[in-house]
Structure formats: structure tokens, C-alpha cells
N, C-alpha and C. Protein backbone atom coordinates (compact mmCIF):
# COMPACT_ATOMS: atom_id res chain seq x y z
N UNK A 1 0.85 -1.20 0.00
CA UNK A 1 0.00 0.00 0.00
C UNK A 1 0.88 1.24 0.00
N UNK A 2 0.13 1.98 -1.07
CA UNK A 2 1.76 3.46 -1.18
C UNK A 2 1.46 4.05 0.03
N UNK A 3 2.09 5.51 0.35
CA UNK A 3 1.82 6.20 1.17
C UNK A 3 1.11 7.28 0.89
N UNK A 4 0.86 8.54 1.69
CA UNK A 4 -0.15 9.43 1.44
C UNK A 4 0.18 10.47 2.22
N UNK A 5 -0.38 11.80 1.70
CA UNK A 5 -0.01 12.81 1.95
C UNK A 5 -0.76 14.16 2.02
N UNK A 6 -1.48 14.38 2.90
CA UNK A 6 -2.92 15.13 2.83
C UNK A 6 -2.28 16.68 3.04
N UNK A 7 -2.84 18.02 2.43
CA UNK A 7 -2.78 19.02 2.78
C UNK A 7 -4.03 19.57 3.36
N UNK A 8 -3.64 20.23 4.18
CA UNK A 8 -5.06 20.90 4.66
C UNK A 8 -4.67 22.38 5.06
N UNK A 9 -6.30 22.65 5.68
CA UNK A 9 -6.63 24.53 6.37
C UNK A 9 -7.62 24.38 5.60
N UNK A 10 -7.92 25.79 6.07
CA UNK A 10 -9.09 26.34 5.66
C UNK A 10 -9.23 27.12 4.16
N UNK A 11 -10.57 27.26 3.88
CA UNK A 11 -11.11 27.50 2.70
C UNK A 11 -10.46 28.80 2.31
N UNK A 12 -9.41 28.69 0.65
CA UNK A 12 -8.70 29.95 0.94
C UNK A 12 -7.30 30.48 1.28
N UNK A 13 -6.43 29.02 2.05
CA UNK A 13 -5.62 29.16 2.26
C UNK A 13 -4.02 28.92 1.17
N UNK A 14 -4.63 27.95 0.48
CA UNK A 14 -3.93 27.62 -0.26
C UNK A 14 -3.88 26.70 -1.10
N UNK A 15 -4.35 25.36 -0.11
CA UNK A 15 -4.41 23.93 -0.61
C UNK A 15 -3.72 23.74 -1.79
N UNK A 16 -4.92 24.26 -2.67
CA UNK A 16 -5.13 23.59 -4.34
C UNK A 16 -3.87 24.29 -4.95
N UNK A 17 -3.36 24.96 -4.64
CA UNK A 17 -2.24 25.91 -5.47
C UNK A 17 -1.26 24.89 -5.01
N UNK A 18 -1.00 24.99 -3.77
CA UNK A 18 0.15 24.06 -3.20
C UNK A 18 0.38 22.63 -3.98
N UNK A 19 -0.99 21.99 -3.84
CA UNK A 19 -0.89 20.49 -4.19
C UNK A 19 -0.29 20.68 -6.07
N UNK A 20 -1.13 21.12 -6.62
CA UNK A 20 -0.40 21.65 -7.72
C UNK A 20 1.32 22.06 -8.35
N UNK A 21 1.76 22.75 -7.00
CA UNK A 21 3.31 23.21 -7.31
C UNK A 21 3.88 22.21 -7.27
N UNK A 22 2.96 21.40 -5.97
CA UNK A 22 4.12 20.10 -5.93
C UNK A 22 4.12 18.87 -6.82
N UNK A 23 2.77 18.64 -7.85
CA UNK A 23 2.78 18.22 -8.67
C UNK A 23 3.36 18.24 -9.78
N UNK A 24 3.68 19.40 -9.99
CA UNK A 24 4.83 20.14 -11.02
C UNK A 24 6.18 19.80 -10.09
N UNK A 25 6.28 19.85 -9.11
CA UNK A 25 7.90 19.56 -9.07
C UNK A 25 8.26 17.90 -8.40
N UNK A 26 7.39 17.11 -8.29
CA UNK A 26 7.67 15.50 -8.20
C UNK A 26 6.73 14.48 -8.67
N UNK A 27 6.82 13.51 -9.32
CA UNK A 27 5.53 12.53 -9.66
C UNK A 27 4.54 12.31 -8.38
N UNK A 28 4.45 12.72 -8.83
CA UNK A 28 2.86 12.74 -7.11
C UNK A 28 1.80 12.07 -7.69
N UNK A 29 1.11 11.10 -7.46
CA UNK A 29 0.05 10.71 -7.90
C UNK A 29 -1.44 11.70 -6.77
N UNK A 30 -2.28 12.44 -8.00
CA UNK A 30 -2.85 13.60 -7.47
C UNK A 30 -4.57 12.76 -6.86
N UNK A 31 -5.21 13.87 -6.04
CA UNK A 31 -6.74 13.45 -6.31
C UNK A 31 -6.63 15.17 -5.23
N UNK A 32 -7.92 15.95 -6.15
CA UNK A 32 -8.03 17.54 -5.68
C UNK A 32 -9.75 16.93 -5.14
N UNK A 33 -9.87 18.47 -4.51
CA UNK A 33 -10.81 19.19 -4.08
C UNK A 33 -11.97 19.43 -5.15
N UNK A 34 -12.78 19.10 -5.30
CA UNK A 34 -14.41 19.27 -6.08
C UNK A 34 -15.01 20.05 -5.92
N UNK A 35 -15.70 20.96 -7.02
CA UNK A 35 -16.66 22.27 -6.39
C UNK A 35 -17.72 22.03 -7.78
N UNK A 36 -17.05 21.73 -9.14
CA UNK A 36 -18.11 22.21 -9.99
C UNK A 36 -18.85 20.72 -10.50
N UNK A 37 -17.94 20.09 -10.29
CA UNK A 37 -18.09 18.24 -10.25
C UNK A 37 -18.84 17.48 -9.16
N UNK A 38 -18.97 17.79 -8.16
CA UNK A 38 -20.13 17.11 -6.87
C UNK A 38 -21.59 17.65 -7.25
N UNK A 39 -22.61 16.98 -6.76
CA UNK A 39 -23.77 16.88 -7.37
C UNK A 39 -24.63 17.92 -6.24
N UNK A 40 -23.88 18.03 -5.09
CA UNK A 40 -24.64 18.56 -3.99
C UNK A 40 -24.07 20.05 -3.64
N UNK A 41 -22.78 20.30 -4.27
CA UNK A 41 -22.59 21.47 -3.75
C UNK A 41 -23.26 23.07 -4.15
N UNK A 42 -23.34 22.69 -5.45
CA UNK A 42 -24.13 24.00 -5.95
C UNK A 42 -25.55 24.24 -4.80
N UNK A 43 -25.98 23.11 -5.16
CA UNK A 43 -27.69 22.70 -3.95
C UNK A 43 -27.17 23.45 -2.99
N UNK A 44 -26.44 23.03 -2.10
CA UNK A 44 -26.28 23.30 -0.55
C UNK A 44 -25.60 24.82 -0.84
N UNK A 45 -24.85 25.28 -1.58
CA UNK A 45 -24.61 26.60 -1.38
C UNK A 45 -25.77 27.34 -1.59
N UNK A 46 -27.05 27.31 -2.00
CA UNK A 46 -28.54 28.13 -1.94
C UNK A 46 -29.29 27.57 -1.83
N UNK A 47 -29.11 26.37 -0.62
CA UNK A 47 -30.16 26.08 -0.12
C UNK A 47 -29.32 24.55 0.97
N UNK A 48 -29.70 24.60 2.28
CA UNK A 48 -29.27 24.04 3.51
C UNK A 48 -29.95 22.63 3.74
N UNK A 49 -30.94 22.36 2.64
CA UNK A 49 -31.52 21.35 3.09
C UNK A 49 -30.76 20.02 2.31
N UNK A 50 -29.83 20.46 1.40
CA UNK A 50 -28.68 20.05 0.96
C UNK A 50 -27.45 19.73 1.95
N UNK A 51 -27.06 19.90 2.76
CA UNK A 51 -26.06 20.19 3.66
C UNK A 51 -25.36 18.37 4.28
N UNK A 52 -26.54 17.94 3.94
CA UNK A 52 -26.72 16.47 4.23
C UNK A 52 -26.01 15.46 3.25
N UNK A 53 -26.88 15.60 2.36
CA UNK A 53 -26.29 14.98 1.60
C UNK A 53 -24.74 15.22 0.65
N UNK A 54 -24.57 16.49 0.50
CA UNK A 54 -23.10 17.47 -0.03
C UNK A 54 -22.39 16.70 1.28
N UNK A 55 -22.54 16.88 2.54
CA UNK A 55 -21.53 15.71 3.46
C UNK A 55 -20.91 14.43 3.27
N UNK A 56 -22.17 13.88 2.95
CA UNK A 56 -22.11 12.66 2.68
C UNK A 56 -21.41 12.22 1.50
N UNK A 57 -21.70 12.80 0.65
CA UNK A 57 -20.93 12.85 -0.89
C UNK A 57 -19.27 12.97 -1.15
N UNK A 58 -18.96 13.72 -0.37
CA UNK A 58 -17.57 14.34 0.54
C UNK A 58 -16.87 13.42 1.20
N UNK A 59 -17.60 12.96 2.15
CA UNK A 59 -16.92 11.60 2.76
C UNK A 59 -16.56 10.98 1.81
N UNK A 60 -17.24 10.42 1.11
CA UNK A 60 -17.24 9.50 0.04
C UNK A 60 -16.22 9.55 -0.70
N UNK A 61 -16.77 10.66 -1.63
CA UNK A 61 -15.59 10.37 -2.55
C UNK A 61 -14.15 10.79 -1.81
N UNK A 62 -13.66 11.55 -0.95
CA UNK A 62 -12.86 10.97 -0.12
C UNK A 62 -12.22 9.70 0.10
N UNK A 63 -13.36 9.15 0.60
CA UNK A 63 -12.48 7.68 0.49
C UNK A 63 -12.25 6.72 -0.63
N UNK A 64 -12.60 7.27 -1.26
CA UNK A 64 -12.58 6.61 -2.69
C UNK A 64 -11.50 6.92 -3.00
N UNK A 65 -11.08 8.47 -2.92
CA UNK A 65 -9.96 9.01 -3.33
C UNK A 65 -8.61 8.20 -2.99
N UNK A 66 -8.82 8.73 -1.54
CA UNK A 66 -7.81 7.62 -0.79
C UNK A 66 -7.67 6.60 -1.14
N UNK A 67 -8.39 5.28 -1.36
CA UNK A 67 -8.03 4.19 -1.96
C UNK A 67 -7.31 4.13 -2.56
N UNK A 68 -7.91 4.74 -4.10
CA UNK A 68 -7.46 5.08 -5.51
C UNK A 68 -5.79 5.30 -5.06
N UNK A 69 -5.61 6.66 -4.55
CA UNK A 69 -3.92 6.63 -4.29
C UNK A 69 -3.31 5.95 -3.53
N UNK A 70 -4.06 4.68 -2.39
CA UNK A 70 -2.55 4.32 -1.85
C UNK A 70 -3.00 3.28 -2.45
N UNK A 71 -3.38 2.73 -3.77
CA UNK A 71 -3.15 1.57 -4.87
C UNK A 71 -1.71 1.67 -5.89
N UNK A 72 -1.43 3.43 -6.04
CA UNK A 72 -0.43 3.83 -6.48
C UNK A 72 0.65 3.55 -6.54
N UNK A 73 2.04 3.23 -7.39
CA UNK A 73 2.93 2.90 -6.71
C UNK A 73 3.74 4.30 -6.27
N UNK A 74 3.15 5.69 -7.13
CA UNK A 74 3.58 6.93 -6.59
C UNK A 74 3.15 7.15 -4.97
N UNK A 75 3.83 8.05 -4.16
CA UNK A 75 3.15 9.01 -3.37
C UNK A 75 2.00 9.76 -3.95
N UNK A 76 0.92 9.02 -3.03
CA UNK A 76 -0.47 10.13 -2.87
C UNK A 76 -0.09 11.43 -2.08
N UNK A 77 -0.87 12.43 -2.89
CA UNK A 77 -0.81 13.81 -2.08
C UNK A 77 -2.47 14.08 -2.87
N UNK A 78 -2.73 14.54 -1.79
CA UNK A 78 -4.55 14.87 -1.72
C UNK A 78 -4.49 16.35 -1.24
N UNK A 79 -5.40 17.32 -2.25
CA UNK A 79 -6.10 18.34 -1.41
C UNK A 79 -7.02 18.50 -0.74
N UNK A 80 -6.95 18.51 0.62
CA UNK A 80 -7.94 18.18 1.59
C UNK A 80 -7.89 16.64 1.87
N UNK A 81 -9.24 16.27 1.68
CA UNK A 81 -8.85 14.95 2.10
C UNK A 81 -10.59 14.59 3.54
N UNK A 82 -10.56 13.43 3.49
CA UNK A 82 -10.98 12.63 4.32
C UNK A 82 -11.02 13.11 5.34
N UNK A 83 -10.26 13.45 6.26
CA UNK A 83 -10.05 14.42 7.70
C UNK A 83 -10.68 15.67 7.78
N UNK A 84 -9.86 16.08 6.78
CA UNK A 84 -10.52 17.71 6.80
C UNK A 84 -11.90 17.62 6.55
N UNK A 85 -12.55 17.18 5.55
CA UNK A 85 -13.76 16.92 5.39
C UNK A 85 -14.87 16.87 6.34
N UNK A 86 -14.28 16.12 7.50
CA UNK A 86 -15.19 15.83 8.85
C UNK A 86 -14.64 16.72 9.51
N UNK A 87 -13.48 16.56 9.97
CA UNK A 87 -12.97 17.77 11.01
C UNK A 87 -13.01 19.13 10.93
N UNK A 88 -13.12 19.38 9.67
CA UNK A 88 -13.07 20.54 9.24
C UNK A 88 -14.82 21.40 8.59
N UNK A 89 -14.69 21.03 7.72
CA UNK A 89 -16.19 21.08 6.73
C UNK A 89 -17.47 20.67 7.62
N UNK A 90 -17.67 19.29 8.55
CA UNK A 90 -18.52 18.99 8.65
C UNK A 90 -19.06 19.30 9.75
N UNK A 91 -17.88 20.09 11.04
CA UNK A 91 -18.14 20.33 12.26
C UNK A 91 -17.89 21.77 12.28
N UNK A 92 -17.65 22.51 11.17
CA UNK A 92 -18.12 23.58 10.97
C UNK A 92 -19.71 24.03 10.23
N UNK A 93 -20.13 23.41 9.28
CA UNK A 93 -21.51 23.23 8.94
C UNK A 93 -22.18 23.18 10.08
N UNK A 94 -22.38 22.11 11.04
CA UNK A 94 -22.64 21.48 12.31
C UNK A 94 -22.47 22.88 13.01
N UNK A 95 -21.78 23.64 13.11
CA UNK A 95 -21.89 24.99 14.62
C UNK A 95 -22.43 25.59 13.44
N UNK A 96 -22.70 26.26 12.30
CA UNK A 96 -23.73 27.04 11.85
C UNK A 96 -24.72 26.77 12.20
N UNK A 97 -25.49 25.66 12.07
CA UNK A 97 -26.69 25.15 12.05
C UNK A 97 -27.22 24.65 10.80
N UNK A 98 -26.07 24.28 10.05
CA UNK A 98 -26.55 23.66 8.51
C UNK A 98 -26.95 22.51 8.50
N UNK A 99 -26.33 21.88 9.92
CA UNK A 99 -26.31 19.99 9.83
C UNK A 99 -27.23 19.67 11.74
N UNK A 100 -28.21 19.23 11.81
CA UNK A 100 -28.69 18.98 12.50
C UNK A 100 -27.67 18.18 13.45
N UNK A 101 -28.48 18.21 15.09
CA UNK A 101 -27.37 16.86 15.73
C UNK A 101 -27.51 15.38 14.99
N UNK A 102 -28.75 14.71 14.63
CA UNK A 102 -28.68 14.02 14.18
C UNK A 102 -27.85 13.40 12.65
N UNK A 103 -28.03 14.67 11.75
CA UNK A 103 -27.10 14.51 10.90
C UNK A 103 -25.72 14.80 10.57
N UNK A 104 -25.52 15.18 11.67
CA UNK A 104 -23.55 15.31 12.54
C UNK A 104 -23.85 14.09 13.16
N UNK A 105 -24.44 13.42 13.50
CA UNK A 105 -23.96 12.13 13.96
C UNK A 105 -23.88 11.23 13.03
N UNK A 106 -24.71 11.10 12.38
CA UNK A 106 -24.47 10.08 10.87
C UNK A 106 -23.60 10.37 10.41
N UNK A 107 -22.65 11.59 9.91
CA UNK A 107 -22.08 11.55 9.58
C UNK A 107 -20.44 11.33 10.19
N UNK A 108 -20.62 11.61 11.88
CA UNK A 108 -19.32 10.72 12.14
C UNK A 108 -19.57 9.54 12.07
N UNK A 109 -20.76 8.71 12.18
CA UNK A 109 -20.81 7.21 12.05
C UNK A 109 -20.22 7.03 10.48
N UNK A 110 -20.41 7.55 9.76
CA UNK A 110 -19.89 6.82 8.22
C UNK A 110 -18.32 7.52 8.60
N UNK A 111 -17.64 8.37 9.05
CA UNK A 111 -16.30 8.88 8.79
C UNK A 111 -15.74 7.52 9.31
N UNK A 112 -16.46 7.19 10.86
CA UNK A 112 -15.77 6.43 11.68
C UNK A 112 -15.16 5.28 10.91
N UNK A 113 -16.51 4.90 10.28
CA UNK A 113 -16.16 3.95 9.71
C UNK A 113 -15.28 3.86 8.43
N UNK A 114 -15.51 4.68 7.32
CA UNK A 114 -14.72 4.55 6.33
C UNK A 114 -12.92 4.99 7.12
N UNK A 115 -12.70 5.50 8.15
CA UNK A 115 -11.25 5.70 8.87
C UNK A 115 -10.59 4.24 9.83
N UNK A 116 -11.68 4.02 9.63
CA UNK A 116 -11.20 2.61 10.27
C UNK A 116 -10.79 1.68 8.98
N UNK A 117 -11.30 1.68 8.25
CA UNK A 117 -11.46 1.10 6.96
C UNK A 117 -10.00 1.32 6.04
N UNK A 118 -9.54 2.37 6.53
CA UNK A 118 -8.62 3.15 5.54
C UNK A 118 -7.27 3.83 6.56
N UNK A 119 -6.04 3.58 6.35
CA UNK A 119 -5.15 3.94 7.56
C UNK A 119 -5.42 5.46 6.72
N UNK A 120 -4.64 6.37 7.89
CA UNK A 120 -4.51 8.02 7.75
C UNK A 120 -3.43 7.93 7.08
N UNK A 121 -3.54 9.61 6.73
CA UNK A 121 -2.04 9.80 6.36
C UNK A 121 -1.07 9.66 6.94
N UNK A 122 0.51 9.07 6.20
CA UNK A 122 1.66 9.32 6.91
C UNK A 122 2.12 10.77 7.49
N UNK A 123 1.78 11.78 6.01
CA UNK A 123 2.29 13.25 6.55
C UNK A 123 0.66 13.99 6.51
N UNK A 124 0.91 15.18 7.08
CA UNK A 124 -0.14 16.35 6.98
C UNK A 124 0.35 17.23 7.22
N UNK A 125 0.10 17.93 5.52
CA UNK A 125 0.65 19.40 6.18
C UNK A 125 -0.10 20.42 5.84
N UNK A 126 -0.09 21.03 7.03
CA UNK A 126 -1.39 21.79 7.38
C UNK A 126 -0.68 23.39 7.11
N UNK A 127 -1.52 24.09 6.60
CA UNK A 127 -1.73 25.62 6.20
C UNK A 127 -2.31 26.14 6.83
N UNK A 128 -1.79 27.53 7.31
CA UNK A 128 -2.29 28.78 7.91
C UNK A 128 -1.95 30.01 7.48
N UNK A 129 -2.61 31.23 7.44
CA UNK A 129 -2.64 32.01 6.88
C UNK A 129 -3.50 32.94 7.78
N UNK A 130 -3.30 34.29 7.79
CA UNK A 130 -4.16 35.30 8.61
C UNK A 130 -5.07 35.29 8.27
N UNK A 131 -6.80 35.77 8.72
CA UNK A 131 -7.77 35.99 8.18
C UNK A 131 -7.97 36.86 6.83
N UNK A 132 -7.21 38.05 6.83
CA UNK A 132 -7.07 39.27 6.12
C UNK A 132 -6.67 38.42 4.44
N UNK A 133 -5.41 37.52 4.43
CA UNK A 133 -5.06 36.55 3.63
C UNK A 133 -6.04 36.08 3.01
N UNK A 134 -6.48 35.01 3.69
CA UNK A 134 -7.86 34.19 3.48
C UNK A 134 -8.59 35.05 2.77
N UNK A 135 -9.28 36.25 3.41
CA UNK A 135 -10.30 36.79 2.85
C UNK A 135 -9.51 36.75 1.08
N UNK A 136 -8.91 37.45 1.31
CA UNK A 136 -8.11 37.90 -0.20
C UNK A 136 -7.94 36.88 -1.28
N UNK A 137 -7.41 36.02 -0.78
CA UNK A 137 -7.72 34.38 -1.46
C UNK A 137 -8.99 34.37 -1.85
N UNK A 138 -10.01 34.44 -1.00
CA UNK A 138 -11.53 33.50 -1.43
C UNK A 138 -12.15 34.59 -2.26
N UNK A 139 -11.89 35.80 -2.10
CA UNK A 139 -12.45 36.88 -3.06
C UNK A 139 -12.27 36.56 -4.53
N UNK A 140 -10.94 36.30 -5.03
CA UNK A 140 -10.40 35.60 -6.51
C UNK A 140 -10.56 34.58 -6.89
N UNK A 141 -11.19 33.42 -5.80
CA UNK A 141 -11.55 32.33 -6.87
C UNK A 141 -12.97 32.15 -7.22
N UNK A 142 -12.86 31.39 -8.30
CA UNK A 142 -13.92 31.64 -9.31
C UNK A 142 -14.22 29.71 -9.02
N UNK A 143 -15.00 29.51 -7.70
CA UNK A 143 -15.39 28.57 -7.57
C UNK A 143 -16.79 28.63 -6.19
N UNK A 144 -17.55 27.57 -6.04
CA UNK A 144 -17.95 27.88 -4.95
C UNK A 144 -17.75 27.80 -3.65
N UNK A 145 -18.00 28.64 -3.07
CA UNK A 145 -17.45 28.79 -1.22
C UNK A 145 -18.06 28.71 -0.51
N UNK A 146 -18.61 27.57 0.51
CA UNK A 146 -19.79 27.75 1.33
C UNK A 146 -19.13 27.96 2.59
N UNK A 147 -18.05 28.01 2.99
CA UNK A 147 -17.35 28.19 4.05
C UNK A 147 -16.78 29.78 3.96
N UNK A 148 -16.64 30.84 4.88
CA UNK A 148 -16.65 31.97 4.50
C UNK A 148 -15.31 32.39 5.53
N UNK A 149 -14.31 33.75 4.91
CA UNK A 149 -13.30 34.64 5.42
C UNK A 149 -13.00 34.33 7.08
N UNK A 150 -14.58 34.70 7.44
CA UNK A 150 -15.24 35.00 8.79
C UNK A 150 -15.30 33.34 9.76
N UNK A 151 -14.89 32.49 9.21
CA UNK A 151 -15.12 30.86 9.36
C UNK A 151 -13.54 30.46 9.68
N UNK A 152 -13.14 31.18 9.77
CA UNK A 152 -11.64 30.64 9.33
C UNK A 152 -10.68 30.35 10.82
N UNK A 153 -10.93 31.30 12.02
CA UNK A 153 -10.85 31.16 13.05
C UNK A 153 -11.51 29.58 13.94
N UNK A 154 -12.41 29.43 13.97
CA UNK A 154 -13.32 28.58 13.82
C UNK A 154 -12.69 27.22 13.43
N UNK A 155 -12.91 27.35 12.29
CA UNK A 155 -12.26 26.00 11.36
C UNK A 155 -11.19 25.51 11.49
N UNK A 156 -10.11 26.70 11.78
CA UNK A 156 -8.76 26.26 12.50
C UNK A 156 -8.94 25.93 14.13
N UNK A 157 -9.76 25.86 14.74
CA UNK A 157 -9.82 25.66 16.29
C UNK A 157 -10.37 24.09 16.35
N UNK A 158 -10.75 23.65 15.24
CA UNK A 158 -11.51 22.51 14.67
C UNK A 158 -10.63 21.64 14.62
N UNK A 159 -9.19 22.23 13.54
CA UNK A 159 -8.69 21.53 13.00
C UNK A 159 -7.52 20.78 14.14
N UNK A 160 -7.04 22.31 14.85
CA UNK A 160 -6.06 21.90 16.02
C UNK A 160 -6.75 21.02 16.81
N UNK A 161 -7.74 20.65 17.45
CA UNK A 161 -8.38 19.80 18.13
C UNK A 161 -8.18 18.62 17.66
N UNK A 162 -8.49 18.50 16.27
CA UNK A 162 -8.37 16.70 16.00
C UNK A 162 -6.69 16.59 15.61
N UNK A 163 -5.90 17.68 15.61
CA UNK A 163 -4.54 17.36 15.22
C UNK A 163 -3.71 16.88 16.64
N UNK A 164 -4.38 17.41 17.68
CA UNK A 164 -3.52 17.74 18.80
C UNK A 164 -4.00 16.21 18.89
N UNK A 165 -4.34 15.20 18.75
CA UNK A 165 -4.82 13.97 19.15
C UNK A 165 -3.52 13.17 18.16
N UNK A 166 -2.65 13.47 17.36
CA UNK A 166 -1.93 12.54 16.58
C UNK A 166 -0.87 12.94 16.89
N UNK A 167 0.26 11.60 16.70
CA UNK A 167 1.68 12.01 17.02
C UNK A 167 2.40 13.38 15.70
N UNK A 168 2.81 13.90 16.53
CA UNK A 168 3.60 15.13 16.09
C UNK A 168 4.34 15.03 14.95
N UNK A 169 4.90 13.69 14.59
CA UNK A 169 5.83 13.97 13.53
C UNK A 169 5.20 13.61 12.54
N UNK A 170 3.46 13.10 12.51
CA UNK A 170 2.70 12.83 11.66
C UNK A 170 2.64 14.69 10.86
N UNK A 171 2.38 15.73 11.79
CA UNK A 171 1.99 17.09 11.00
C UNK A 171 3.30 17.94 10.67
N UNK A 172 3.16 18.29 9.79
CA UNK A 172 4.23 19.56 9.17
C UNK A 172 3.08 21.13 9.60
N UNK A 173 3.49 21.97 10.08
CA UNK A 173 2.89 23.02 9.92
C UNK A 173 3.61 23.95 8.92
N UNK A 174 2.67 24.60 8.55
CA UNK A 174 3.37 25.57 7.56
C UNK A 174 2.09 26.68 7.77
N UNK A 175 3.59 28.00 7.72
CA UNK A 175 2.73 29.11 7.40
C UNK A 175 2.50 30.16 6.33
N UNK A 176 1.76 30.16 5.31
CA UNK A 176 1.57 30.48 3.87
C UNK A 176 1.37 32.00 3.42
N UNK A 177 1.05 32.77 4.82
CA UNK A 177 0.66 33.57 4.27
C UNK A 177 1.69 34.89 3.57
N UNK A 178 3.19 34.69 3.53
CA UNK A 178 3.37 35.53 2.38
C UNK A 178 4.29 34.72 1.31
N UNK A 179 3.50 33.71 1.29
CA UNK A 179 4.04 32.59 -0.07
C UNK A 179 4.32 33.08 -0.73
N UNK A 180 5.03 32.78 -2.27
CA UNK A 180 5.45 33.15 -3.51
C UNK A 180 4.30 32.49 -4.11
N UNK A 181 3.44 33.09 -5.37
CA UNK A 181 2.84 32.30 -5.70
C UNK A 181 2.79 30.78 -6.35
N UNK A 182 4.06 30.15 -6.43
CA UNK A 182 4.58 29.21 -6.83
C UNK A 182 4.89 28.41 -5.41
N UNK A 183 4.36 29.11 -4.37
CA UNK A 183 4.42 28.36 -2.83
C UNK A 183 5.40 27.72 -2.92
N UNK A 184 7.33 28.63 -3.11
CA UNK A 184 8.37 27.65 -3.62
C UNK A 184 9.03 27.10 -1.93
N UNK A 185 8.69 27.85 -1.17
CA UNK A 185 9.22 27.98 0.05
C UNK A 185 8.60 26.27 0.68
N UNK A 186 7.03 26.49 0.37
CA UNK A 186 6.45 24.99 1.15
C UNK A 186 6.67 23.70 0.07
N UNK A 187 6.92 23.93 -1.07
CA UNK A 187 7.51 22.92 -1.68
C UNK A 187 8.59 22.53 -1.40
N UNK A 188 9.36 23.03 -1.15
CA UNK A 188 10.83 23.03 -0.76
C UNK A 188 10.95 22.30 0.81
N UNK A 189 10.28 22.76 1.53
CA UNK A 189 9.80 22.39 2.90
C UNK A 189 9.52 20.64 3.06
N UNK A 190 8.71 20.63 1.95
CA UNK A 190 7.64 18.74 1.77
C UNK A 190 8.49 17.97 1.38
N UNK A 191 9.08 18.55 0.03
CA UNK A 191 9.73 17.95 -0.56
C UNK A 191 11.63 17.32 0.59
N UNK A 192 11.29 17.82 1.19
CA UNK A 192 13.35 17.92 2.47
C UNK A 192 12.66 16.71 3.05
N UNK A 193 11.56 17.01 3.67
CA UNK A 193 10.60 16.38 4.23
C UNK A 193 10.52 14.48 4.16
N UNK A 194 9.97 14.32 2.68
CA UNK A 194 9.67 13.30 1.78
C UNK A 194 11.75 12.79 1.80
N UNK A 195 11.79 13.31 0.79
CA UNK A 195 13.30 12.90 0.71
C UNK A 195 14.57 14.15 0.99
N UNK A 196 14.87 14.14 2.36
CA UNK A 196 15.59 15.08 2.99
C UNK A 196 16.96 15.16 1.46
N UNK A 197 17.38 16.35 1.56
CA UNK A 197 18.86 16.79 0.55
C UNK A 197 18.06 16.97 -1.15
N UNK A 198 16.58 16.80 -1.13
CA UNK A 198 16.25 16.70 -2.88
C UNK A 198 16.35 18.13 -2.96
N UNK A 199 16.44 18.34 -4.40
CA UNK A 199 16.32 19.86 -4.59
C UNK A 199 14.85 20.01 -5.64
């Protein structure tokens, strides 16, 4: 089974650019983030009674994803990912009031299970960035955002909670916010990381 390599943070921070640079600079076997391709997200961004099922969908192909790359004989590197998804996305929905208690509980019952099902990542490296950042990020992309500027505090208090539960040398932190847009600094970082002395 290959290994795997999840990036995370919040909506805005970087992810998809990152996973990208580093795709361009090592054979990475990829699987991104979905916005115009999931069947539920448009729904649930104008209208909440969606919120349910766009979860569920998420998990999913998640783990699908995951599969798919540690079948690889490359390194998987995922944007976002399985974790974030619940830890992040779904227990933030959940304190809006998008996801009932009952349907925050179904949906850790299916995480539980598809994580049991599926080992975690070896690495995670997690992104942060100031709010002010963020905002500036989510203003320019031309995708949908149901998670907002104002969420971002939040989402990171989310995220440290389920991180502070794993051994330490599982997370890389990184802080993005005055990246190059070629994020050469956190490539450079993953990549020492993966195989310490590469250039």
C-alpha cells in the first residue's frame, strides 16, 4: 500500500495551489478538491436542506480518493482529504446550524467507519494564513465557497483539536501567508521532508 499525503486549512488558504506546485515539481500521484463536479454542492450553497447529503458525498468520494492513491505505486498527495472533510467542513456546517445533531452524527458514524477502513495519512501538512489573507484568497476564486473569510478562526480551532490527538511527527505546519505564488518555500519544505537533501 503506497503512502499518502494530505494538505489541509481552511477554505482559501492555499491547498489547491500548493498540491499543484508540488505536482509540477515531483511525480505525485494527485486526487483535488471538487466544487463544480459534486452533485450537492451547488444545492447546498442556496439552499441548507442540501447540507446532508453534499456531506455525505464528501466523505465518500474521499475515500474513494484515498483508496485510488494508496493503490499507487507513486506518493499520494490529496487536497484536503478525508479528515478535513469531517474535522473541518462537517463540524463547521454542524456549529452554523446547517447539519442537525442528528445529521452530525451520521455523519461521524460513516467517517468512523470509512477511517477505520482506511489507515490516515503518513504526513499532513497543514496551512495557515491570517484571516485578512484568506479573505483575499476567497475573493479571486472563481469557484464555490460555502465556508466563509469570517469561518476561518473557527475552522482552525476545529482543525487543532483533532490534530492535537496525533503524534507530532505525523503534521508539518506551515505558514503560507506571504508565499510566492509558486508556494516555492512549502515545496521546498515537503519535498526535504519526503526525501531530505532533494532539490
Amino acid at each position: 500500500m503506497g503512502k499518502l499525503i494530505t494538505v489541509l486549512g481552511a477554505s482559501g488558504v492555499g491547498k489547491t495551489t500548493l498540491v499543484r506546485a508540488l505536482d509540477r515539481a515531483y511525480p505525485f500521484e494527485t486526487a483535488y478538491e471538487q466544487h463544480s463536479e459534486r452533485p450537492f454542492q451547488a444545492l447546498f450553497k442556496s439552499d441548507a436542506r442540501y447540507a446532508l447529503a453534499n456531506q455525505m458525498d464528501y466523505l465518500l468520494l474521499r475515500a474513494e480518493q484515498e483508496r485510488r492513491l494508496r493503490l499507487s505505486p507513486q506518493i499520494g498527495l490529496i487536497d484536503g482529504g478525508l479528515d478535513l472533510d469531517f474535522h473541518g467542513f462537517t463540524r463547521l456546517f454542524h456549529s452554523r446550524g446547517l447539519l442537525t445533531d442528528p445529521e452530525f452524527d451520521l455523519c461521524l458514524r460513516l467517517y468512523r467507519l470509512l477511517r477505520q477502513a482506511l489507515p490516515g495519512p503518513e504526513l499532513i501538512a497543514r496551512l495557515r494564513a491570517d484571516q485578512t489573507t484568506v479573505a483575499r484568497r476567497l475573493s479571486r476564486r472563481d469557484r464555490i465557497n460555502i465556508a466563509r473569510a469570517d469561518d476561518t478562526a473557527l475552522f482552525d480551532s476545529f482543525l487543532d483539536e483533532w490534530l492535537a490527538s496525533l503524534p507530532t511527527d505525523r503534521v508539518l505546519e506551515l505558514d503560507v501567508s506571504n508565499e510566492t505564488p509558486e508556494y516555492e518555500q512549502s515545496v521546498s519544505i515537503i519535498l526535504n521532508r519526503i526525501h531530505p537533501g532533494i532539490k
